[in-house]
C-alpha atoms as a PDB file:
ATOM      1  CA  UNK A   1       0.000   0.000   0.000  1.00  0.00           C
ATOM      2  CA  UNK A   2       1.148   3.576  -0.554  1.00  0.00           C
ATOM      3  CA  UNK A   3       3.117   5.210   2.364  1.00  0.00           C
ATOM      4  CA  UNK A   4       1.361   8.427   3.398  1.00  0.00           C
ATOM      5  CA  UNK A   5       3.598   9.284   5.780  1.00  0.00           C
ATOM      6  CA  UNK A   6       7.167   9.230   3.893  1.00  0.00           C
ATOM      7  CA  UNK A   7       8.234  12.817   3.107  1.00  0.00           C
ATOM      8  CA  UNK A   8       8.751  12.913  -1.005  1.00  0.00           C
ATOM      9  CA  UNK A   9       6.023  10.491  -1.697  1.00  0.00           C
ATOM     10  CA  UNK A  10       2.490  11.228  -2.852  1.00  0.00           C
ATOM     11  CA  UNK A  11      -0.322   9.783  -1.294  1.00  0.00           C
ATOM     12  CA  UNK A  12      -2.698   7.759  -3.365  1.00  0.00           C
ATOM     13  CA  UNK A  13      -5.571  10.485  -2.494  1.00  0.00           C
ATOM     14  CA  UNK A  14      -3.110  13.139  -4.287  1.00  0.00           C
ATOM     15  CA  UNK A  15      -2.107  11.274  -7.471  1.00  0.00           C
ATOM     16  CA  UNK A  16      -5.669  10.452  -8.092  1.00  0.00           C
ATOM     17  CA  UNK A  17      -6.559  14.075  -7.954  1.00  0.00           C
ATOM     18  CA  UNK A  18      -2.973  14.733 -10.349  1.00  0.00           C
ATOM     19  CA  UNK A  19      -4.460  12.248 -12.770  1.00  0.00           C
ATOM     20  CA  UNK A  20      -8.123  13.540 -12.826  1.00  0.00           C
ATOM     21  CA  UNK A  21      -6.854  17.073 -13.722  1.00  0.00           C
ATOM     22  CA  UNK A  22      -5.048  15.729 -16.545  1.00  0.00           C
ATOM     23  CA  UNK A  23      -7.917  13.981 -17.849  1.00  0.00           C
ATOM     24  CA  UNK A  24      -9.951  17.015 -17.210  1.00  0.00           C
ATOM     25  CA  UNK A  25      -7.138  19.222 -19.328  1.00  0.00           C
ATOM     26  CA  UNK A  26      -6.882  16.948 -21.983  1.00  0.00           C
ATOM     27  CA  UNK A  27     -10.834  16.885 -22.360  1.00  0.00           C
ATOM     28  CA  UNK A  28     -10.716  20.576 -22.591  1.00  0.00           C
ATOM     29  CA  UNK A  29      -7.791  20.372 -25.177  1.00  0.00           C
ATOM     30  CA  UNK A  30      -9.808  18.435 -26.974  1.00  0.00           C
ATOM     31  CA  UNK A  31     -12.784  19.958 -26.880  1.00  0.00           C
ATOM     32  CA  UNK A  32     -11.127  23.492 -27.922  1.00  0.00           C
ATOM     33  CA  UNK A  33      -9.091  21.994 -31.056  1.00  0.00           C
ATOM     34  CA  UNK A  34     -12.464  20.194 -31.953  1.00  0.00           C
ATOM     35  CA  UNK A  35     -14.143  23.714 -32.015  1.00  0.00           C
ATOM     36  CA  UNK A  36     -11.175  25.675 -33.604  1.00  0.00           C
ATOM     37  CA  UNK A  37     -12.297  23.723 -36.344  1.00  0.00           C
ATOM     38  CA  UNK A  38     -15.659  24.180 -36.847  1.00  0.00           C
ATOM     39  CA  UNK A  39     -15.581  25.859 -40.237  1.00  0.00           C
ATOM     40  CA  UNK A  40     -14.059  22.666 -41.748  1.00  0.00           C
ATOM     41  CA  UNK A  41     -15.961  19.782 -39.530  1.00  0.00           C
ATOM     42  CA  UNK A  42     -18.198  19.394 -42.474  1.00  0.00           C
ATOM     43  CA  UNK A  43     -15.464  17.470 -44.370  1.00  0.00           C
ATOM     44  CA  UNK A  44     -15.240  14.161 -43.348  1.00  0.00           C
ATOM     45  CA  UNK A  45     -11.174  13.869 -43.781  1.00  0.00           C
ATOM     46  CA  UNK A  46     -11.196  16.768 -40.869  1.00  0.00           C
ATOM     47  CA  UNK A  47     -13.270  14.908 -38.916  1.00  0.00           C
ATOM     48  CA  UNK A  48     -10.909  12.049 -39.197  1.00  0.00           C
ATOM     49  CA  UNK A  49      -7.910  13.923 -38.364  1.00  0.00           C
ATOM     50  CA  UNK A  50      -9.014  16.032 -35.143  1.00  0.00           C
ATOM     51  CA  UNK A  51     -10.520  12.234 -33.841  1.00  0.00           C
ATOM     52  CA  UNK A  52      -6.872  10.781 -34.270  1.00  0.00           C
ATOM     53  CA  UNK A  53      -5.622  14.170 -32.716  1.00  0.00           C
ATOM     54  CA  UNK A  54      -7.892  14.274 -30.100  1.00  0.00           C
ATOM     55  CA  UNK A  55      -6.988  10.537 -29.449  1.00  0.00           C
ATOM     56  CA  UNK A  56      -3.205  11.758 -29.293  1.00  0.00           C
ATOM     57  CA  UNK A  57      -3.394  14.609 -27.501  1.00  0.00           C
ATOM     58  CA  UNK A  58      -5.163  13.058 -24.753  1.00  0.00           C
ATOM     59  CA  UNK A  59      -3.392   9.685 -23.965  1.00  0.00           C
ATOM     60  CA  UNK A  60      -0.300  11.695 -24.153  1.00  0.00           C
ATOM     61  CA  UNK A  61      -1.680  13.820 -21.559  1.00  0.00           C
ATOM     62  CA  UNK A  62      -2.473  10.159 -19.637  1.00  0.00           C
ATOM     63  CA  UNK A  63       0.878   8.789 -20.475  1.00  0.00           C
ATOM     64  CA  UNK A  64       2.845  11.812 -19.286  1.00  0.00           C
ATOM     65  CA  UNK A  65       1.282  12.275 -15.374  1.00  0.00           C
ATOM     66  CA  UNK A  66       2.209   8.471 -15.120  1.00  0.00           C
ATOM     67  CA  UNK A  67       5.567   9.252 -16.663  1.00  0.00           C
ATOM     68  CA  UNK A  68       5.908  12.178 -13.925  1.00  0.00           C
ATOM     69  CA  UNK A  69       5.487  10.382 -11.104  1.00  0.00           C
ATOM     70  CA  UNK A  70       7.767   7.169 -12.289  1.00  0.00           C
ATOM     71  CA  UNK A  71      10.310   8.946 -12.507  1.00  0.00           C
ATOM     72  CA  UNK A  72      10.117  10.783  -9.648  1.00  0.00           C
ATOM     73  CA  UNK A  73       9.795   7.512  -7.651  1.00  0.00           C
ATOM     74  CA  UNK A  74      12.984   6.367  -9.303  1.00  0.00           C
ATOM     75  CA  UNK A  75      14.995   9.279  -7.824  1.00  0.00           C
ATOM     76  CA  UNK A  76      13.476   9.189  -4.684  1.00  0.00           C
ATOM     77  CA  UNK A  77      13.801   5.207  -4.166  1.00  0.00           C
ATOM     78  CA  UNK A  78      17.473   5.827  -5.373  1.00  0.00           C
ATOM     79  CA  UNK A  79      18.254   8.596  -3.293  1.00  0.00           C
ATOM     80  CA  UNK A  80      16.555   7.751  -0.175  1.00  0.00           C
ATOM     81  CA  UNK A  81      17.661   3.934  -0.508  1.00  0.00           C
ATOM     82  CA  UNK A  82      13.165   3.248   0.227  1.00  0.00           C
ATOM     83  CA  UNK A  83      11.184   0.667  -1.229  1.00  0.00           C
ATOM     84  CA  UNK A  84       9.623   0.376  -4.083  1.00  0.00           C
ATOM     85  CA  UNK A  85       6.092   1.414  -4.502  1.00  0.00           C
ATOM     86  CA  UNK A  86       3.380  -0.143  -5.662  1.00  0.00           C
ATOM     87  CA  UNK A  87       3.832  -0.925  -8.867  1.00  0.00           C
ATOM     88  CA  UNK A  88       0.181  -0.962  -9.978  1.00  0.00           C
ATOM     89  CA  UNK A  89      -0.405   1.953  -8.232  1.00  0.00           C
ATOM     90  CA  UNK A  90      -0.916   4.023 -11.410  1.00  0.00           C
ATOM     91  CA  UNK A  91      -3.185   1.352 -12.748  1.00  0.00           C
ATOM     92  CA  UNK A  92      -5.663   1.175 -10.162  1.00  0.00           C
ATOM     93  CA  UNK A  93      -5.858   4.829 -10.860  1.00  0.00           C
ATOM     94  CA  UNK A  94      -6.528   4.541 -14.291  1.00  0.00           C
ATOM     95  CA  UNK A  95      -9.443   2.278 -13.806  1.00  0.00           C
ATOM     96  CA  UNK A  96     -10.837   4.788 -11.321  1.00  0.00           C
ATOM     97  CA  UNK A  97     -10.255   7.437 -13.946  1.00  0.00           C
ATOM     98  CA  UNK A  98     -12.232   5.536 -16.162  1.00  0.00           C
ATOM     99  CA  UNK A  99     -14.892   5.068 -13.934  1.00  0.00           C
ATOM    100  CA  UNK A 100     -15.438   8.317 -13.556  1.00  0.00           C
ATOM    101  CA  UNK A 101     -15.510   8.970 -17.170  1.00  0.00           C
ATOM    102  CA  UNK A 102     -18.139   6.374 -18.206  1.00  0.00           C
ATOM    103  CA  UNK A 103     -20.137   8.385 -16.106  1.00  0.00           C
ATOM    104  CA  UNK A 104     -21.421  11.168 -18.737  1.00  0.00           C
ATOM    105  CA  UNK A 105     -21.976   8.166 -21.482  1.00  0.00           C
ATOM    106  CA  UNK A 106     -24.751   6.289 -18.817  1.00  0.00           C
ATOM    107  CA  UNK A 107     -26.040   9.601 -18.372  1.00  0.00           C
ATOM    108  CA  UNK A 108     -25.971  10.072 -22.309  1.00  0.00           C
ATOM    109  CA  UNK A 109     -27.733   6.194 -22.723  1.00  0.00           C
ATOM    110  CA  UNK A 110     -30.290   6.668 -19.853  1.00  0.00           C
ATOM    111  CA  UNK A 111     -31.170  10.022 -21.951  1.00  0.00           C
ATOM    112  CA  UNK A 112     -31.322   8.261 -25.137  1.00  0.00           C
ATOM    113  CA  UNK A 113     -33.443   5.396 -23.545  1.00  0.00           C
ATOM    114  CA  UNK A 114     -35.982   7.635 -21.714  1.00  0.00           C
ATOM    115  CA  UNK A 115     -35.655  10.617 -23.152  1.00  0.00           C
ATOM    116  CA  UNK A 116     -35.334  12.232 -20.057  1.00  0.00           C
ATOM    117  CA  UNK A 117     -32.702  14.117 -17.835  1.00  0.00           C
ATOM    118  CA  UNK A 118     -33.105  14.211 -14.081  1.00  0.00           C
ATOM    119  CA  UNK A 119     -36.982  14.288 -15.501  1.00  0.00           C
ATOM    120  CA  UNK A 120     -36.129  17.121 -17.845  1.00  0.00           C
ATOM    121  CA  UNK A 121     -37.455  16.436 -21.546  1.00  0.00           C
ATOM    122  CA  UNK A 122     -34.362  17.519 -22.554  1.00  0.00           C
ATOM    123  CA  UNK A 123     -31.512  16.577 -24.680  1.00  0.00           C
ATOM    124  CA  UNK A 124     -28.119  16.712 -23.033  1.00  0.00           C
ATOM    125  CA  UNK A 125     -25.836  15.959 -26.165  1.00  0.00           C
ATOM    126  CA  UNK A 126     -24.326  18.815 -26.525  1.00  0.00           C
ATOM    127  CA  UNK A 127     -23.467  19.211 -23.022  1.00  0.00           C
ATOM    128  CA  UNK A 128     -22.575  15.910 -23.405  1.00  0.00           C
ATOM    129  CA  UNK A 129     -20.165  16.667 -25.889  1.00  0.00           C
ATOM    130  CA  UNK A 130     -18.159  19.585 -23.916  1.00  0.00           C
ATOM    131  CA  UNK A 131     -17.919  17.358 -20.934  1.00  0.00           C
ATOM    132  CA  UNK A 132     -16.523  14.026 -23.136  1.00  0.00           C
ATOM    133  CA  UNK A 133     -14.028  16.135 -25.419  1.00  0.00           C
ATOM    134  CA  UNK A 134     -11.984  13.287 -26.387  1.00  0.00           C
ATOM    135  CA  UNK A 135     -14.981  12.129 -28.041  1.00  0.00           C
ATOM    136  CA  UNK A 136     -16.617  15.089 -29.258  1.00  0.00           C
ATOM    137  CA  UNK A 137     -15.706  15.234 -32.728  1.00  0.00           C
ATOM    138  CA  UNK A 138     -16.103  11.280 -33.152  1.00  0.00           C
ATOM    139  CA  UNK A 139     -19.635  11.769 -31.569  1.00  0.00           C
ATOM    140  CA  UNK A 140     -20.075  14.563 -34.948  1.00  0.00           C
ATOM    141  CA  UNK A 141     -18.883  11.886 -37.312  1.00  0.00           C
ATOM    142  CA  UNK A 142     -21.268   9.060 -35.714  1.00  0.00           C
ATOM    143  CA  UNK A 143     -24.788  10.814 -35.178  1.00  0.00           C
ATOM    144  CA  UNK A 144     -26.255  12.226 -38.045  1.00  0.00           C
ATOM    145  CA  UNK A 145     -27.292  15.789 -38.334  1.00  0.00           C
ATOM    146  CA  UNK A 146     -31.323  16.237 -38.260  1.00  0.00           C
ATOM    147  CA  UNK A 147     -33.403  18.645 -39.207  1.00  0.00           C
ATOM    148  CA  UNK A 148     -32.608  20.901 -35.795  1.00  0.00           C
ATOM    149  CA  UNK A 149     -28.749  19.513 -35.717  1.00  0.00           C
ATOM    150  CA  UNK A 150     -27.803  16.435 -34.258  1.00  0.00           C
ATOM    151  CA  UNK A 151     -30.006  15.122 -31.846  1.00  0.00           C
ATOM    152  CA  UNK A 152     -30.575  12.227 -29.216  1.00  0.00           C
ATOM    153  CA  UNK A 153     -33.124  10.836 -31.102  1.00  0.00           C
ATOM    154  CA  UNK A 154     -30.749  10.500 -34.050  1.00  0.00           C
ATOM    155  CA  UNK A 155     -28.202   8.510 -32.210  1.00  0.00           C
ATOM    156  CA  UNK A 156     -27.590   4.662 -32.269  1.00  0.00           C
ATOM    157  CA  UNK A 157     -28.240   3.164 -28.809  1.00  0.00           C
ATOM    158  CA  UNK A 158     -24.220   1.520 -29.136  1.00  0.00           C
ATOM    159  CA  UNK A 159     -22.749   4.594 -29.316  1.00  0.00           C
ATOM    160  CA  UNK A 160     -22.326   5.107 -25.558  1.00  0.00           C
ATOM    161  CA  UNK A 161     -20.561   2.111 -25.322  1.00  0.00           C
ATOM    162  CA  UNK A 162     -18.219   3.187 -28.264  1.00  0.00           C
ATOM    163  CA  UNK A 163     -17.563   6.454 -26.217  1.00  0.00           C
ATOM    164  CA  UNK A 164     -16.997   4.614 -23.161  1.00  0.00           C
ATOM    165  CA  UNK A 165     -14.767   2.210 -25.132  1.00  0.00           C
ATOM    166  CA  UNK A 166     -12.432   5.440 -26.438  1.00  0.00           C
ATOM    167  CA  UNK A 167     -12.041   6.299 -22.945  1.00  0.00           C
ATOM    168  CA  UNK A 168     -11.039   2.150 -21.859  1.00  0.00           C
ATOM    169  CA  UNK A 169      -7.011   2.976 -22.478  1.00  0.00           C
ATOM    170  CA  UNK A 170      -6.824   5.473 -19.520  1.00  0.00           C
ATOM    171  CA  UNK A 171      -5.513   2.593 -16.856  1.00  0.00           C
ATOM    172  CA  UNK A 172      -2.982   1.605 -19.670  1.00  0.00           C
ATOM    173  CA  UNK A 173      -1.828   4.553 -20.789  1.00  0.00           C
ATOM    174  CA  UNK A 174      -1.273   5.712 -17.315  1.00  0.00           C
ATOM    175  CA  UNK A 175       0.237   2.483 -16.199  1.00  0.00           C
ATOM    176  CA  UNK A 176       3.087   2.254 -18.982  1.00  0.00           C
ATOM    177  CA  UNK A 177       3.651   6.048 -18.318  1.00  0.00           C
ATOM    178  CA  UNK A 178       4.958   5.303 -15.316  1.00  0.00           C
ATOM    179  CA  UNK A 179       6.612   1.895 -15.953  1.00  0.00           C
ATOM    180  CA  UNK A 180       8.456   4.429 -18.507  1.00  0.00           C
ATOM    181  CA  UNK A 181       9.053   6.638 -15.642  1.00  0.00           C
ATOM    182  CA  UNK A 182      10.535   4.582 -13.451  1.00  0.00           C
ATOM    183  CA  UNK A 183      12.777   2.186 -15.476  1.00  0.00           C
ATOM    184  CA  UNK A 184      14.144   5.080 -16.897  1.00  0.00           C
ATOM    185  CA  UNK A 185      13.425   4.044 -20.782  1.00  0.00           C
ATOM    186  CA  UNK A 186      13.510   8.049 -21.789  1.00  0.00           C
ATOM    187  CA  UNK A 187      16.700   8.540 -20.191  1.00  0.00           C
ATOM    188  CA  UNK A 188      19.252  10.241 -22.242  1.00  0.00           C
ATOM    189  CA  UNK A 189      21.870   8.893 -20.703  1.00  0.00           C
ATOM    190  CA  UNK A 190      21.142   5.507 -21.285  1.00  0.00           C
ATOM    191  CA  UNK A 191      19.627   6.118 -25.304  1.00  0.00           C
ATOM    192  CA  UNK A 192      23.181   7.603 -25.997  1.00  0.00           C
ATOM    193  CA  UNK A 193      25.345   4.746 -24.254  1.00  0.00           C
ATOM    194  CA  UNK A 194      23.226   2.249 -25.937  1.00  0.00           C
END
């Protein structure tokens, strides 16, 4: 288990908050490249590009606070002569990252299913859309656009489930970031003498 009490070391409480603001910063990256684009979203080639951007930007973002702390547990367990940490520390965080963001896609399915929001007739796509950026511009290449724009009623029941699935990579991403981290793979050191 983590050790809260050893000076250098962050508690488990603390890198889970670390790792949900860099989920939350790459969902607004996303988001705003998605919408810096809007006068060329009609083209589907666009589309495709800012989905395998979005996808990029955002599991580097995942990668890199794993990456952070790895290495920072390297020094400090070399330093400090400590134990190692857990090592699947950073993927039990993922998976709670995760959790948290298949939250807005139920919320998006029970919507689609009832039609309903917290008993508002309501539809909360586009909300949906701001709050899921890594998704948003795959969500404008899946759900056709209606007569009003695109709509709930438009959307394929699956398509949660493919949103949740973009967001499934979060516990791996964040798990070979720090495996990175702490064997040192990035080092330049070791590149050069190799």
């Amino acid at each position: 288990m983590e050790q809260f009490g050893t000076p250098g070391r962050k508690s488990f409480i603390k890198l889970l908050l670390i790792g949900f603001l860099y989920m939350l910063l790459g969902n607004v990256l996303c988001t705003i490249m998605t919408l810096s684009t809007a006068p060329f979203i009609g083209m589907d080639i666009i589309k495709v590009v800012v989905v395998i951007l979005a996808f990029i930007i955002f599991y580097s973002l995942m990668f890199t606070v794993g990456y952070k702390d790895g290495d920072r547990e390297q020094n400090f367990v070399r330093l400090h002569k400590a134990e190692p940490p857990d090592s699947y520390k950073w993927l039990k965080i993922g998976i709670i990252l995760t959790l948290v963001m298949f939250i807005p896609s139920v919320l998006l399915l029970i919507n689609k299913l009832t039609g309903t929001f917290l008993f508002l007739d309501m539809d909360i796509l586009p909300y949906y859309r701001f709050a899921d950026g890594l998704v948003y511009a795959l969500s404008l290449m899946l759900i056709p656009d209606g007569k009003e724009g695109n709509t709930i009623e438009q959307m394929n029941v699956v398509l949660p489930f493919i949103f949740m699935l973009c967001y499934s990579l979060i516990p791996v991403a964040t798990h070979f970031g720090y495996y990175f981290g702490y064997t040192q793979k990035f080092d330049s050191d070791k590149i050069m003498y190799k």
